[in-house]
N, C-alpha and C. Protein backbone atom coordinates (compact mmCIF):
# COMPACT_ATOMS: atom_id res chain seq x y z
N UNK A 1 -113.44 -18.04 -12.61
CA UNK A 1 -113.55 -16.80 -11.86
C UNK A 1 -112.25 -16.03 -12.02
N UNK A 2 -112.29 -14.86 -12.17
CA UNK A 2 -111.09 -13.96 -12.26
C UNK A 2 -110.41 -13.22 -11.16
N UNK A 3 -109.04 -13.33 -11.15
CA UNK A 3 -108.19 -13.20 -10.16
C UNK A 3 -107.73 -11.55 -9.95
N UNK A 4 -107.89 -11.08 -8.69
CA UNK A 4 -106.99 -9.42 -8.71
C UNK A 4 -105.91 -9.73 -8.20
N UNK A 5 -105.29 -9.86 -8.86
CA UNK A 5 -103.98 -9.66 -8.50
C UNK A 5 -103.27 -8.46 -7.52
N UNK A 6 -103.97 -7.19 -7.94
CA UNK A 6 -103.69 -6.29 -7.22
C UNK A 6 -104.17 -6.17 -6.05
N UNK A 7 -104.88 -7.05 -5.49
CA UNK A 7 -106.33 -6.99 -4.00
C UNK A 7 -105.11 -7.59 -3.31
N UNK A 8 -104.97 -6.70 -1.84
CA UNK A 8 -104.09 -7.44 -0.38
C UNK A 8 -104.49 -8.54 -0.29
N UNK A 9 -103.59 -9.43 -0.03
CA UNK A 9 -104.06 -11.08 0.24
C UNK A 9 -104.03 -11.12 1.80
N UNK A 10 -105.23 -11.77 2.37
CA UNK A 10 -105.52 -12.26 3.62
C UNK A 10 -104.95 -13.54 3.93
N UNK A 11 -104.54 -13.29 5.44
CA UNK A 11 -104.07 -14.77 5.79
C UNK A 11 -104.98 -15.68 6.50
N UNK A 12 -104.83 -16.64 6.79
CA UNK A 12 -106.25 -17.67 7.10
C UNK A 12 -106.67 -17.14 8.57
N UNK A 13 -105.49 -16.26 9.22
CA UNK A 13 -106.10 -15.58 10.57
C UNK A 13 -106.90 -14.61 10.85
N UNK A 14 -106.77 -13.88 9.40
CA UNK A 14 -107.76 -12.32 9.22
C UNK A 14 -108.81 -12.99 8.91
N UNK A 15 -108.81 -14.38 7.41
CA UNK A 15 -109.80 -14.26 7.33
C UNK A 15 -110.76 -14.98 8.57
N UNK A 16 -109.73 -15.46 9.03
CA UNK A 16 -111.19 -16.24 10.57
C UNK A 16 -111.51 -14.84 11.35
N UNK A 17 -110.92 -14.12 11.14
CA UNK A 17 -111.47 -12.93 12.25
C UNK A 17 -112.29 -12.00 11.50
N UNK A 18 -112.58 -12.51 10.51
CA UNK A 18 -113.79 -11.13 9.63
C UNK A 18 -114.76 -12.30 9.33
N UNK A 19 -115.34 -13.18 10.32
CA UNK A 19 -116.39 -14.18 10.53
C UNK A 19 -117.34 -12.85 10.53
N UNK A 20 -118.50 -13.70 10.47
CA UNK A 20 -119.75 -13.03 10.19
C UNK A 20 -120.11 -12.19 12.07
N UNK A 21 -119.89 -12.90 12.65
CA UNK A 21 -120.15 -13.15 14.06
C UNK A 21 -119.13 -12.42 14.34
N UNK A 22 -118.00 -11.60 13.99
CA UNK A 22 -117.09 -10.83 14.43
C UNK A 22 -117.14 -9.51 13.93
N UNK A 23 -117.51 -9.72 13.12
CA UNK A 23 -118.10 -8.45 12.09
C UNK A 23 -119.56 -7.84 12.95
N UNK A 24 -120.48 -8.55 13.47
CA UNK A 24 -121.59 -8.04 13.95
C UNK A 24 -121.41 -7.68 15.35
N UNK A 25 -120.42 -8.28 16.23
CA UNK A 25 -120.44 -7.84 17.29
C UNK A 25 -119.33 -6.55 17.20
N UNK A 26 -118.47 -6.32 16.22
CA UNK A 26 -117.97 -4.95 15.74
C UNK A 26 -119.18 -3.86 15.89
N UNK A 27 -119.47 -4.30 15.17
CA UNK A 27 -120.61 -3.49 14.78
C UNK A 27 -121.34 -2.70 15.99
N UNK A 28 -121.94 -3.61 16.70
CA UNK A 28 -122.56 -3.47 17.97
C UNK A 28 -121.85 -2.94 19.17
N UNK A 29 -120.30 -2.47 18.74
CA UNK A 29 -120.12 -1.85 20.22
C UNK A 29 -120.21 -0.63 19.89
N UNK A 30 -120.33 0.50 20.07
CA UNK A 30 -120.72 1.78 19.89
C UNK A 30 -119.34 2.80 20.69
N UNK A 31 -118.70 2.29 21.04
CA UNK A 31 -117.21 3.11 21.30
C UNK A 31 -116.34 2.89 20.38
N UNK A 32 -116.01 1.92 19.45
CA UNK A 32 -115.37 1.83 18.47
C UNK A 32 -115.33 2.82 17.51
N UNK A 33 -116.34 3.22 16.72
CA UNK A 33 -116.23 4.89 16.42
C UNK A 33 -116.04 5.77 16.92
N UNK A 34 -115.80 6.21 18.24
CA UNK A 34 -115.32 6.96 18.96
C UNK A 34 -114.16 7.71 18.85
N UNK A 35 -113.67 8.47 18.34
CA UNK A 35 -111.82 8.91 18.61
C UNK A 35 -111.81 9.99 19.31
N UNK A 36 -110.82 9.95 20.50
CA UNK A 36 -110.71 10.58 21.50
C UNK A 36 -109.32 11.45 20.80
N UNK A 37 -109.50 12.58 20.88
CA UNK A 37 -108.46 13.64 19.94
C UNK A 37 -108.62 14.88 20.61
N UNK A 38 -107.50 15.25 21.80
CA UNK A 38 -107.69 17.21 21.97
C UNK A 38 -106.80 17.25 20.81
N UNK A 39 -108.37 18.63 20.68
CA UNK A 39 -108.27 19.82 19.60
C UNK A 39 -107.46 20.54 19.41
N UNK A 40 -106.70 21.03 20.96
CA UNK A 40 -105.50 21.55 21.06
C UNK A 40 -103.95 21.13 20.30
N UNK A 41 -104.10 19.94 21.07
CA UNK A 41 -102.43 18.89 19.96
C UNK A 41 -102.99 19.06 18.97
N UNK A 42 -104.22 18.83 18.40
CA UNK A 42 -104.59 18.70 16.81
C UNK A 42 -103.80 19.81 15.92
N UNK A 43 -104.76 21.16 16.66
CA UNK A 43 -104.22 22.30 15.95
C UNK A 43 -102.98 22.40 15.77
N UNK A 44 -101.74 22.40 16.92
CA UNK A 44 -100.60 22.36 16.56
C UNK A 44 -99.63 22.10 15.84
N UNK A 45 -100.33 20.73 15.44
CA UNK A 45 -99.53 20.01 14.23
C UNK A 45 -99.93 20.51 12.71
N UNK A 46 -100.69 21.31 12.49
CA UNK A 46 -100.82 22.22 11.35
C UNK A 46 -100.20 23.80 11.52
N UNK A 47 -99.66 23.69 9.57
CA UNK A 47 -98.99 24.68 9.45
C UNK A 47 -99.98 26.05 9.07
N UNK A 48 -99.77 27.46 9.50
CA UNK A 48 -100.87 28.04 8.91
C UNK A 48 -100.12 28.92 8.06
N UNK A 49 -100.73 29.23 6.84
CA UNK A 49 -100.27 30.23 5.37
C UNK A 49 -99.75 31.54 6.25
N UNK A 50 -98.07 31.70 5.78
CA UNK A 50 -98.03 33.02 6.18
C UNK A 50 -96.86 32.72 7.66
N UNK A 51 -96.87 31.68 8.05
CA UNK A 51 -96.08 31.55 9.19
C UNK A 51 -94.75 31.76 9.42
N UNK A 52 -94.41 31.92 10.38
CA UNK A 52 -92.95 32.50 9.98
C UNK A 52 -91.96 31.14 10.70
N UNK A 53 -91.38 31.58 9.35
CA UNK A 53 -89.70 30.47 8.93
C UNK A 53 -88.71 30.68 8.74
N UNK A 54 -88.71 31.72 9.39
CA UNK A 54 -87.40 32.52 9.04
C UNK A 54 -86.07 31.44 9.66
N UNK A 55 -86.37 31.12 10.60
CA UNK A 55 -85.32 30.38 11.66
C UNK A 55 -84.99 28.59 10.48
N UNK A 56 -85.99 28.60 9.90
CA UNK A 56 -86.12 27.48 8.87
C UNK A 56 -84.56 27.13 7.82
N UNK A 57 -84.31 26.22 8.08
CA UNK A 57 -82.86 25.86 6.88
C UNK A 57 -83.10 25.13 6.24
N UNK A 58 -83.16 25.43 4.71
CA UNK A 58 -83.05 24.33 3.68
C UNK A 58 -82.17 24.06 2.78
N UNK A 59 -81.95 22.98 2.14
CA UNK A 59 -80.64 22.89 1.66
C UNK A 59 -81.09 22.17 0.30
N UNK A 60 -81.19 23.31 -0.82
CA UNK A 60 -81.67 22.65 -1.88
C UNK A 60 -80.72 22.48 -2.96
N UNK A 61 -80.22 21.53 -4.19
CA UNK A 61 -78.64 21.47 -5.06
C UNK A 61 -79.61 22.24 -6.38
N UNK A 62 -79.06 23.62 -6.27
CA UNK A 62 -79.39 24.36 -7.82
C UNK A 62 -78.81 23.91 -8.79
N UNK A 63 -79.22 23.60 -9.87
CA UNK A 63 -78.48 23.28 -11.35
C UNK A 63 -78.70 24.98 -12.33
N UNK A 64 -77.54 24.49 -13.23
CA UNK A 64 -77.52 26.17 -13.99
C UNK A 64 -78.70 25.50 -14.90
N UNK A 65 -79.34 26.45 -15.92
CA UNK A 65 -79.87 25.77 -16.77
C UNK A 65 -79.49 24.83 -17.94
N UNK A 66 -79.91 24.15 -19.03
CA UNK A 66 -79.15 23.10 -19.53
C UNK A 66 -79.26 23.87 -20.91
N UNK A 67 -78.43 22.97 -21.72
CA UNK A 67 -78.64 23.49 -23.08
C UNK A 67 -79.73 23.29 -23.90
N UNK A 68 -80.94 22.32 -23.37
CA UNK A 68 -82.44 22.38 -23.54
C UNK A 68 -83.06 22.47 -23.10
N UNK A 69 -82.64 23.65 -22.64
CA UNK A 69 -84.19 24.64 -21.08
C UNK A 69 -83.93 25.93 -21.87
N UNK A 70 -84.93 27.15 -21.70
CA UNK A 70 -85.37 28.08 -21.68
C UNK A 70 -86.30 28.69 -20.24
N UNK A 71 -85.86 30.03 -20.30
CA UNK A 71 -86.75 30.62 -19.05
C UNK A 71 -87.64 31.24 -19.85
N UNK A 72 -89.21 31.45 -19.41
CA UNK A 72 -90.12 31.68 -20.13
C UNK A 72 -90.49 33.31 -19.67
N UNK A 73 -90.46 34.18 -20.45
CA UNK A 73 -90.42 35.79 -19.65
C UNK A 73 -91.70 36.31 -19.34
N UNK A 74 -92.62 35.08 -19.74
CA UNK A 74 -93.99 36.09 -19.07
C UNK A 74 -94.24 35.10 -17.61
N UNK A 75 -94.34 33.56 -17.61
CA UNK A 75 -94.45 33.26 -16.31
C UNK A 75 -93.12 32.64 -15.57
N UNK A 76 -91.79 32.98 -16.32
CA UNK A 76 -90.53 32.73 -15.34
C UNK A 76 -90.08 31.61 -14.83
N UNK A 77 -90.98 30.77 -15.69
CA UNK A 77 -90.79 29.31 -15.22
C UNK A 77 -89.44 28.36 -16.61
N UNK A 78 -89.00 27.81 -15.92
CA UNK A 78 -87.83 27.19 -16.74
C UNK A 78 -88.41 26.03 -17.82
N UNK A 79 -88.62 25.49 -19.10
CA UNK A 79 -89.27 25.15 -19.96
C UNK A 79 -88.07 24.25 -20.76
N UNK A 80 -88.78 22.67 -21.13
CA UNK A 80 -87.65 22.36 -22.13
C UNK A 80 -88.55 22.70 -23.31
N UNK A 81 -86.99 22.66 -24.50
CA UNK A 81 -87.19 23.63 -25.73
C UNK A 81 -88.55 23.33 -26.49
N UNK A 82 -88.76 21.64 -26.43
CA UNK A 82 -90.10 21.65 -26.81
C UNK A 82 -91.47 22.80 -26.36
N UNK A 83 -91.26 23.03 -25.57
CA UNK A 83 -92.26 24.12 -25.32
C UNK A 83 -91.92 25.08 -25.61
N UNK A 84 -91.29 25.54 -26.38
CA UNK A 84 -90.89 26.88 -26.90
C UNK A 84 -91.95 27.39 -27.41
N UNK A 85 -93.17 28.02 -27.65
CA UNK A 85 -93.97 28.36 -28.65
C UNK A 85 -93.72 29.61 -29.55
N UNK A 86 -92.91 30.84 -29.28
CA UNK A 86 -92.43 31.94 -30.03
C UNK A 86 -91.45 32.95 -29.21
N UNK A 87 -91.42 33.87 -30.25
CA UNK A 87 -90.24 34.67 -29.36
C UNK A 87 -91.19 36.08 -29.62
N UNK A 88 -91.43 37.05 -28.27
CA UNK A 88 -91.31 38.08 -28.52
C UNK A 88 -90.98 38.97 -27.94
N UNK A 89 -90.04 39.64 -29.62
CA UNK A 89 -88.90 40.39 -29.79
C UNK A 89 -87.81 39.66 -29.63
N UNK A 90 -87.12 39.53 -28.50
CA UNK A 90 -85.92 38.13 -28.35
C UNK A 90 -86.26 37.80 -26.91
N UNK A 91 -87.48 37.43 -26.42
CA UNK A 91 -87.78 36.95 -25.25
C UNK A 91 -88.56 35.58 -25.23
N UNK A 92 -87.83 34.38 -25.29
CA UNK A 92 -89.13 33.56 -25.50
C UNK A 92 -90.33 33.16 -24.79
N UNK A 93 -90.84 32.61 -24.90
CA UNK A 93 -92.24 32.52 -24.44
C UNK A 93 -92.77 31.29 -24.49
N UNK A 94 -93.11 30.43 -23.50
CA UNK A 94 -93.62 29.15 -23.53
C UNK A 94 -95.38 28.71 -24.21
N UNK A 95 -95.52 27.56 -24.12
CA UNK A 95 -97.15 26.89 -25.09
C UNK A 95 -97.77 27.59 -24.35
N UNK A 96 -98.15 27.65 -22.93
CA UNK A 96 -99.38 27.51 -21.99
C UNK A 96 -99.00 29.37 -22.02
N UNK A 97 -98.28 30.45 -21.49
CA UNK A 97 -98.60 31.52 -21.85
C UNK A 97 -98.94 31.93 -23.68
N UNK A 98 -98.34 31.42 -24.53
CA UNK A 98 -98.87 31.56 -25.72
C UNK A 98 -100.36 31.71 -26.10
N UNK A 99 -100.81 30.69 -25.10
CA UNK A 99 -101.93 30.18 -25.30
C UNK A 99 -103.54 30.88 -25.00
């Protein structure tokens, strides 16, 4: 028989408690699916698009670009040179706008 290695291993206490007979009287109580949740706290803890953050501080470490990056002038996104796909005029231009 073949082994998962990757599957959580049970200890001899879980597995006595996922008896057949523990499992069915699970089953059978009908408040266990239940979750008691105001809607109110719920909402709160979500962020909504657009909110204001102004009061917000972040503290992010900018690097300059490297000597194998390019900024790409149609979508402005920073690119290593492998993605270079052409230049036009003297602006380069990355694969995925090339494309």
């Amino acid at each position: 028989m073949a082994t998962d290695y990757d599957a959580p291993r049970k200890t001899d206490d879980e597995i006595a408690a996922d008896s057949i007979e523990e499992l069915k009287a699970r089953r059978s109580d009908k408040s266990s699916g239940v979750v008691d949740e105001d809607e109110a706290e719920a909402a709160d803890s979500f962020e909504l698009p657009g909110a204001d953050l102004s009061g917000e501080e972040l503290s992010v470490r900018v690097l300059p670009p490297q000597q194998d990056e390019f900024t790409c002038m149609s979508c402005f996104l920073v690119h290593h040179r492998s993605q270079l796909a052409e230049f036009k005029g003297d602006q380069p231009i990355c694969t995925e706008c090339a494309a």
